[in-house]
C-alpha atoms as a PDB file:
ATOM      1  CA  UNK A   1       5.862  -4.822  12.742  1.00  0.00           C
ATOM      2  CA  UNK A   2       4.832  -1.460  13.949  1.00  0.00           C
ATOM      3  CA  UNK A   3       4.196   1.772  12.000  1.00  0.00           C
ATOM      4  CA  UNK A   4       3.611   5.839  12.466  1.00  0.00           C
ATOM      5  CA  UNK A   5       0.734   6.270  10.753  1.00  0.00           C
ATOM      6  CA  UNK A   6       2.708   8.577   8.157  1.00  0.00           C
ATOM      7  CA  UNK A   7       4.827   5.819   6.992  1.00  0.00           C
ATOM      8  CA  UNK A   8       2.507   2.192   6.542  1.00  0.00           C
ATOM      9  CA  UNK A   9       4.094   0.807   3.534  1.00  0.00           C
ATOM     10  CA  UNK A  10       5.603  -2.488   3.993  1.00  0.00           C
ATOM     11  CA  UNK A  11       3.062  -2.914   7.413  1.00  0.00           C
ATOM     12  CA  UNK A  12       0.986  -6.100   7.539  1.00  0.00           C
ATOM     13  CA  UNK A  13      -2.902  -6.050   8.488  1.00  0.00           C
ATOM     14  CA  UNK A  14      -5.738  -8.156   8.705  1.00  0.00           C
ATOM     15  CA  UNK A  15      -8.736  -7.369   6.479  1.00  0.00           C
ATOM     16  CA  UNK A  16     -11.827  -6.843   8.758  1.00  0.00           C
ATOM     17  CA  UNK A  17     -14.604  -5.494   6.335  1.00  0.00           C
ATOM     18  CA  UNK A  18     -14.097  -7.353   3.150  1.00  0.00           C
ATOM     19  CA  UNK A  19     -12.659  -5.305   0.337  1.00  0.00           C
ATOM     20  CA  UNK A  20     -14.146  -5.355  -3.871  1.00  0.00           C
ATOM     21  CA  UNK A  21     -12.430  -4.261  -6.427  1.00  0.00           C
ATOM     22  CA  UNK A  22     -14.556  -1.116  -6.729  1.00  0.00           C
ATOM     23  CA  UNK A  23     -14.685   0.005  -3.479  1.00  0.00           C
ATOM     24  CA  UNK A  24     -13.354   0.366  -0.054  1.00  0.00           C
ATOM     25  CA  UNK A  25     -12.934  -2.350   2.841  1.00  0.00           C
ATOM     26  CA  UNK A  26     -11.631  -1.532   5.498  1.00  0.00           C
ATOM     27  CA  UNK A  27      -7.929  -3.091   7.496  1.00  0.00           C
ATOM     28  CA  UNK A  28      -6.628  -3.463  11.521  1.00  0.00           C
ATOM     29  CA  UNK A  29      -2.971  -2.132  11.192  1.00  0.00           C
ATOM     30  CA  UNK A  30      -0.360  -2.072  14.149  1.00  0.00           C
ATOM     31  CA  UNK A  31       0.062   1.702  14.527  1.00  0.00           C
ATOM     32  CA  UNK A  32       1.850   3.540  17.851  1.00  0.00           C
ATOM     33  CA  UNK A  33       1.848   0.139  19.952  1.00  0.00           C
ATOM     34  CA  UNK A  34      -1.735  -0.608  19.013  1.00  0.00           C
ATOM     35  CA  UNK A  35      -3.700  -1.623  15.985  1.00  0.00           C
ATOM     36  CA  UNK A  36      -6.194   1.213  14.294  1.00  0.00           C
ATOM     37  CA  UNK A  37      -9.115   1.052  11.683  1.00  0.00           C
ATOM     38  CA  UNK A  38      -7.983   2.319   8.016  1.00  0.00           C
ATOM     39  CA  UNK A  39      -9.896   2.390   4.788  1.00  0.00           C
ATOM     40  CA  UNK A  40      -8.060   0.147   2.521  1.00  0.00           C
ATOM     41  CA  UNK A  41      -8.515  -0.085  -1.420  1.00  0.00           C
ATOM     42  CA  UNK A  42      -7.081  -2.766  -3.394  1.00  0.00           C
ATOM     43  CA  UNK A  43      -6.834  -3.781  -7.334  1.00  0.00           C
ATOM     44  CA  UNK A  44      -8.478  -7.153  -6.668  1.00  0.00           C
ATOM     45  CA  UNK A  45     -11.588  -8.640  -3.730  1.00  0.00           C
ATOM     46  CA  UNK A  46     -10.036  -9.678  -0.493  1.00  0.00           C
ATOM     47  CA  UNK A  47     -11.794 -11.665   2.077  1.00  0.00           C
ATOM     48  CA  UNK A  48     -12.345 -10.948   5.696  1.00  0.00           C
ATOM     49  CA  UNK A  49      -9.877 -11.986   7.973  1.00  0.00           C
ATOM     50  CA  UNK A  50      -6.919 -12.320   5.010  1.00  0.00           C
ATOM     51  CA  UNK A  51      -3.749 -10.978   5.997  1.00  0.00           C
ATOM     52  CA  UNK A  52      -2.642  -7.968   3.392  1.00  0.00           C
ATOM     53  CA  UNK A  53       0.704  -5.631   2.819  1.00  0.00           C
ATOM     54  CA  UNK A  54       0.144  -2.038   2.585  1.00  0.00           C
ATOM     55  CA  UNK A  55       1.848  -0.742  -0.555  1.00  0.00           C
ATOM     56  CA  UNK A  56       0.438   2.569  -0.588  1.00  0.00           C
ATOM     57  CA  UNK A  57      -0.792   5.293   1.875  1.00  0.00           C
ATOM     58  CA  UNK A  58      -3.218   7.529  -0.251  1.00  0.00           C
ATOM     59  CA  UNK A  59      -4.234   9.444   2.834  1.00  0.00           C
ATOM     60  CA  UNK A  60      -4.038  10.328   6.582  1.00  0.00           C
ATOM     61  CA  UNK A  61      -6.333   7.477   7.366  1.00  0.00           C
ATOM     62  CA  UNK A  62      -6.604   4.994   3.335  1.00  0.00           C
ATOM     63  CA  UNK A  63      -3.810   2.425   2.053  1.00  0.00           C
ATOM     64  CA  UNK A  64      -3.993   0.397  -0.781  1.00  0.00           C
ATOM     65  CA  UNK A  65      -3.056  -2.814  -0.175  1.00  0.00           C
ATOM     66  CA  UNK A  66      -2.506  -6.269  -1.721  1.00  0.00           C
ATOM     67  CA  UNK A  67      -2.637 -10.267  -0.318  1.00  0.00           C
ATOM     68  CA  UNK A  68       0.057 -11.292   1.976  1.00  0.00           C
ATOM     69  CA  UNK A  69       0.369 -15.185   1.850  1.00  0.00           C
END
């Protein structure tokens, strides 16, 4: 699934910097025909390399985000 950066809710990443609970990781999203770099923020740790669903787009370039199975 691909997205315009405007509109990532529903898009699935992989995690690439692991993301804790009170901070920032960071996600590869498939954006324009390619995949791009966004900070991601989530309510709970994720792992490196775990697939996640963007629920939220807080910014131009942050989602927040929660596991995808």
């Amino acid at each position: 699934m691909s997205a315009d950066a405007a509109n990532l809710v529903g898009v699935i990443g992989r995690v690439t910097v692991p993301i804790p609970s009170d901070g920032p990781g960071e996600v590869l999203l498939p954006v324009r025909g390619g995949t791009e770099a966004f900070a991601a923020w989530s309510d709970e740790p994720i792992e490196k390399h775990a697939r996640v669903l963007v629920v939220e787009t807080t910014s131009a370039r942050s989602v927040i985000v929660t596991p995808f199975p």
